[in-house]
Protein backbone atom coordinates (compact mmCIF):
# COMPACT_ATOMS: atom_id res chain seq x y z
CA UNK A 1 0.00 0.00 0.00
CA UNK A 2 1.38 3.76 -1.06
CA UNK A 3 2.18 5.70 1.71
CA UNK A 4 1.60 8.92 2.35
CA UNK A 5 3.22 12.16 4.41
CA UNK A 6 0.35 14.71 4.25
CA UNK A 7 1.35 18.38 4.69
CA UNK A 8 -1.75 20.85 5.71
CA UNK A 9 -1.69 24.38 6.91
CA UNK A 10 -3.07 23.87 9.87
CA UNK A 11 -5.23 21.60 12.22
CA UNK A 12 -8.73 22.44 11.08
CA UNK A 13 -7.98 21.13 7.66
CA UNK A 14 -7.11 17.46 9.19
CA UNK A 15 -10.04 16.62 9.65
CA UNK A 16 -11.35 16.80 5.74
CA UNK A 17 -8.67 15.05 4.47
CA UNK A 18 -8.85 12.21 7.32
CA UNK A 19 -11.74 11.92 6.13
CA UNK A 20 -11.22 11.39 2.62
CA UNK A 21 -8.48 8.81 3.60
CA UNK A 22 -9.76 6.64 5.78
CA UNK A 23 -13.41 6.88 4.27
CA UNK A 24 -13.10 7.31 1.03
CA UNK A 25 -9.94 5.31 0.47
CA UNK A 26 -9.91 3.02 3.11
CA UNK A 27 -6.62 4.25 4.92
CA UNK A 28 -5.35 4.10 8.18
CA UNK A 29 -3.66 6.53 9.96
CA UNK A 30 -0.12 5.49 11.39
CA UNK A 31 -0.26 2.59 8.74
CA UNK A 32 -0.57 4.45 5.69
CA UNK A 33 -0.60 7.86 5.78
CA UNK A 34 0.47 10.62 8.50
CA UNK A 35 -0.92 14.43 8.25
CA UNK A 36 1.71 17.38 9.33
CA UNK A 37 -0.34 20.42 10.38
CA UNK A 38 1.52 23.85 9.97
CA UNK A 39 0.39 27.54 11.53
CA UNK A 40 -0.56 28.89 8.12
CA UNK A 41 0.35 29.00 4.48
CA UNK A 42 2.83 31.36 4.43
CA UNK A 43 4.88 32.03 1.41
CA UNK A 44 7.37 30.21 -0.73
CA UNK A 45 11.03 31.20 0.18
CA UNK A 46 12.90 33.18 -2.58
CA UNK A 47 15.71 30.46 -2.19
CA UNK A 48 14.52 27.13 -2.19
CA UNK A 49 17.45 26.04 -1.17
CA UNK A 50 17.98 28.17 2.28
CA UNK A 51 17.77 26.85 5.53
CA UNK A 52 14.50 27.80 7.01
CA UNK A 53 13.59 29.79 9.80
CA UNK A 54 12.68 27.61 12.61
CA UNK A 55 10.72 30.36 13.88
CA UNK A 56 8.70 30.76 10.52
CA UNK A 57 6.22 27.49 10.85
CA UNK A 58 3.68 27.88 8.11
CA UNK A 59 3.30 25.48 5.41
CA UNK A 60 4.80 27.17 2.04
CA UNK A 61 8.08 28.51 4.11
CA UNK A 62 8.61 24.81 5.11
CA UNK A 63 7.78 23.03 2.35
CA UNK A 64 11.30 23.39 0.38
CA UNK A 65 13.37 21.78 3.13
CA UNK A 66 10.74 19.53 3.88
CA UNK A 67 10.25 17.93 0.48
CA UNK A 68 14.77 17.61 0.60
CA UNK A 69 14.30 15.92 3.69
CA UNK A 70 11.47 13.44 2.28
CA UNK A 71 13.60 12.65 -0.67
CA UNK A 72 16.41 11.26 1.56
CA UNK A 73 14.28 9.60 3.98
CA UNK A 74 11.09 8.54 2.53
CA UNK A 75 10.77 5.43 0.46
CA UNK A 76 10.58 5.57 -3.19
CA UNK A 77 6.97 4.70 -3.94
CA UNK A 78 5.53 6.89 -0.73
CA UNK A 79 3.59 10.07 -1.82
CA UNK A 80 4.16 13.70 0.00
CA UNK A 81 0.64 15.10 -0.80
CA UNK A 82 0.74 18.77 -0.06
CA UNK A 83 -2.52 20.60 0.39
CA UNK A 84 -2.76 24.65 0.24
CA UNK A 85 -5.34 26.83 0.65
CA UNK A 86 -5.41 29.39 -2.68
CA UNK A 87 -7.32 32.30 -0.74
CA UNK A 88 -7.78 35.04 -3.84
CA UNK A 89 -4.32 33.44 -5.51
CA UNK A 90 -4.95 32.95 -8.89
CA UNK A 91 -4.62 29.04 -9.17
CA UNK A 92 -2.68 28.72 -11.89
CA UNK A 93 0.08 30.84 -10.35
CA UNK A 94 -0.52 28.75 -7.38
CA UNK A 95 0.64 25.49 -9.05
CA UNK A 96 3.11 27.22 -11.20
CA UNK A 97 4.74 28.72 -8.32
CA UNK A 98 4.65 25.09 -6.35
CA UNK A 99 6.21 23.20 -9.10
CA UNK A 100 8.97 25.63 -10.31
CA UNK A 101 9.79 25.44 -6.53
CA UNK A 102 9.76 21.74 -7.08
CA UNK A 103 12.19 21.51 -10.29
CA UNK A 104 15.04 23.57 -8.73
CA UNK A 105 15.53 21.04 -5.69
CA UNK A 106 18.38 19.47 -6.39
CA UNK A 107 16.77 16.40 -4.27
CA UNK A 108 13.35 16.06 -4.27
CA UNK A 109 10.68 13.32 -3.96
CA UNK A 110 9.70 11.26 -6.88
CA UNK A 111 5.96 11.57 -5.90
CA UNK A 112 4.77 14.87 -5.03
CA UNK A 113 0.89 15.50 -5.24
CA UNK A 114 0.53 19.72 -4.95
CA UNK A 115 -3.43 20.23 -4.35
CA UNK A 116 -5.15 23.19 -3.92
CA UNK A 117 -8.42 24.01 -1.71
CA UNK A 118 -10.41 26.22 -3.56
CA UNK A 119 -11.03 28.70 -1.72
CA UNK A 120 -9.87 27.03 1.46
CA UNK A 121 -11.30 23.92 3.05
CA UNK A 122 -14.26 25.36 4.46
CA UNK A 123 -15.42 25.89 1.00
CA UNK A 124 -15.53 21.76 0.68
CA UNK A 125 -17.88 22.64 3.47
CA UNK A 126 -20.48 25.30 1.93
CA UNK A 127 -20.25 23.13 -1.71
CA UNK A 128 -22.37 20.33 0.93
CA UNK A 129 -24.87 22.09 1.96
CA UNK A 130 -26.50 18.72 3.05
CA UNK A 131 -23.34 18.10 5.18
CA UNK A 132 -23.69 21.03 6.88
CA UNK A 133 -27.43 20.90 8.01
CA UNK A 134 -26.57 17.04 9.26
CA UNK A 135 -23.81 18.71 11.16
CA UNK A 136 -25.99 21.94 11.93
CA UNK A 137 -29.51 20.91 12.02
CA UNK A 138 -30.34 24.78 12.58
CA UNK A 139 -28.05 26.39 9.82
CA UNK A 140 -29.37 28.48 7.67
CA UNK A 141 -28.48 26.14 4.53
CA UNK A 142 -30.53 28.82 2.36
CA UNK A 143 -27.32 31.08 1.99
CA UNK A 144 -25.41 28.55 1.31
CA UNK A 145 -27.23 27.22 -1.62
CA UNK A 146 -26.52 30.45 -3.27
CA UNK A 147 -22.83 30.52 -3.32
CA UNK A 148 -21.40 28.85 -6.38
CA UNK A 149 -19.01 25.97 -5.24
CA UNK A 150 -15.20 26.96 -4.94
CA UNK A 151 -16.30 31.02 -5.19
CA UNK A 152 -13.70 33.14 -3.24
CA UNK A 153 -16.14 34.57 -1.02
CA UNK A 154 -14.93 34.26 2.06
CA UNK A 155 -15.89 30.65 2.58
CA UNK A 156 -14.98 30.25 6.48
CA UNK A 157 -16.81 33.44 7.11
CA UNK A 158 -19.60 32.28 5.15
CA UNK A 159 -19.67 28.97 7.07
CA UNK A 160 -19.66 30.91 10.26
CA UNK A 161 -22.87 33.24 9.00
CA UNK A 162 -24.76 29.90 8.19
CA UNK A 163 -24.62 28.29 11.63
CA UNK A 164 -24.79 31.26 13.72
CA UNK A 165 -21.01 31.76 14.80
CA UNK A 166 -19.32 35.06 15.04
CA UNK A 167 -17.02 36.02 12.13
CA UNK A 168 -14.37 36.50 15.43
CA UNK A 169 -14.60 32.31 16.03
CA UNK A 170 -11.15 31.22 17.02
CA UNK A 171 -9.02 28.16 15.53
CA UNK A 172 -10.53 25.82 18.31
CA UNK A 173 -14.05 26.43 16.83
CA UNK A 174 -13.31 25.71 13.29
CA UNK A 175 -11.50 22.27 14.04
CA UNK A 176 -14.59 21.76 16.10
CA UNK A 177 -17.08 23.01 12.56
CA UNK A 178 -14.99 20.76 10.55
CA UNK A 179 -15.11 17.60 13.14
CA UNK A 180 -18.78 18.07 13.21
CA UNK A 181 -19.08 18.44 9.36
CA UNK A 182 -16.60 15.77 7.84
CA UNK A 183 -18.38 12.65 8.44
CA UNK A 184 -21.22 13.73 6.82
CA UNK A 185 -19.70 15.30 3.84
CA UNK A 186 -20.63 13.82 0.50
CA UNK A 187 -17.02 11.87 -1.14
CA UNK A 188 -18.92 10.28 -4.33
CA UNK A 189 -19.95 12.97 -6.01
CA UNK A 190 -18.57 16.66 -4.16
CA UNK A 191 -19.53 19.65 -5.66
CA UNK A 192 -16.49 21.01 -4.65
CA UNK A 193 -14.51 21.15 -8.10
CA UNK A 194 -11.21 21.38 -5.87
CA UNK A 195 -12.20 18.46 -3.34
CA UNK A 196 -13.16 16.04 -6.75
CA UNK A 197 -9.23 16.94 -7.78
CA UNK A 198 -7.90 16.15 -4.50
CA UNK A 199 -10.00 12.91 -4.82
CA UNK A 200 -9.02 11.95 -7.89
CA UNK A 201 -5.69 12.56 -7.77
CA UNK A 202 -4.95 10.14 -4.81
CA UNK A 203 -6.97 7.47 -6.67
CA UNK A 204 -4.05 8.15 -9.31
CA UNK A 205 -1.68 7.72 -6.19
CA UNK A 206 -2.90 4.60 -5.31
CA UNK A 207 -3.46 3.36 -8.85
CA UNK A 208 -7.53 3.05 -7.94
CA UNK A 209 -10.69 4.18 -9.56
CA UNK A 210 -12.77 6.51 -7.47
CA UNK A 211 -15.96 5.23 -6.35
């Protein structure tokens, strides 16, 4: 079985992509895959090659030294799936940007999986409405029928509106949103353009057809 070293931004996107492990693909945690948290995105370093600040923890100023160290110490056929929020980032330059950083390692992973949540994982969320109400029996699922999936709109915000949270929630209550909404989120068929990518491309990964 392909193993994988997940890299997030932080600790309320674990959840989703647990999810669409273990449910969707029948993972288990420990056995086949691990997920890395980080406190942010961040940004790419200019020099991909630097030694990173120890002090800087998001996600993109990581990933460079990261992905050297994977390519030393991971096996051959493991994965390093990285998942980044694009905020108002024009995809495109997203993934360009990730994968010129890539190709001047001068070590790198053969597999590397860049996916992108479009607009961030909350917006896997608000593409379900149906998730959400099973989560949130009181939400007002109205508003979110209205927002076109993967819209930057301000997804987490909009989340927040739906169930009656303040637009001030802190970190602990979106792991808790996402906790409550994962299990019921729908993995066939997501409306989520960006959650069917990151579904389809770890079927490729593990050489699978979706269900």
């Amino acid at each position: 079985m392909t193993w994988f070293e997940v890299l997030v931004e932080g600790v309320s996107d674990v959840p989703a992509i647990n999810e669409v492990l273990t449910r969707k693909f029948g993972l288990v945690e420990g056995e086949h895959f691990r997920i890395h948290p980080h406190q942010g995105r961040g940004r790419l370093p200019a020099n991909p090659l630097a030694k990173p600040d120890p002090k800087q923890r998001q996600l993109l100023h990581q990933l460079p030294a990261k992905l050297r160290g994977y390519a030393k110490s991971m096996p051959a056929d493991a994965v390093v799936l990285v998942v980044v929020d694009v905020d108002d980032t024009p995809c495109k330059q997203m993934l360009d940007d990730l994968t010129s950083m890539l190709s001047r390692l001068p070590v790198r992973p053969k597999r590397v999986l860049f996916r992108l949540a479009v607009e961030e994982t909350e917006s896997w969320f608000i593409a379900d409405p149906a998730a959400v109400q099973a989560a949130f029996p009181r939400a007002n699922i109205a508003s979110l029928r209205k927002i076109r999936p993967d819209a930057i709109i301000g997804a987490w915000e909009a989340l927040a509106a739906a169930i009656g949270a303040s637009r001030d929630s802190s970190g602990t209550e979106k792991l808790r949103w996402a906790r409550q909404i994962c299990p019921h989120l729908d993995l066939s068929a997501p409306a989520s353009p960006s959650l069917r990518k990151l579904i389809a491309g770890i079927a490729r990964e593990l050489v699978v057809t979706p269900l």
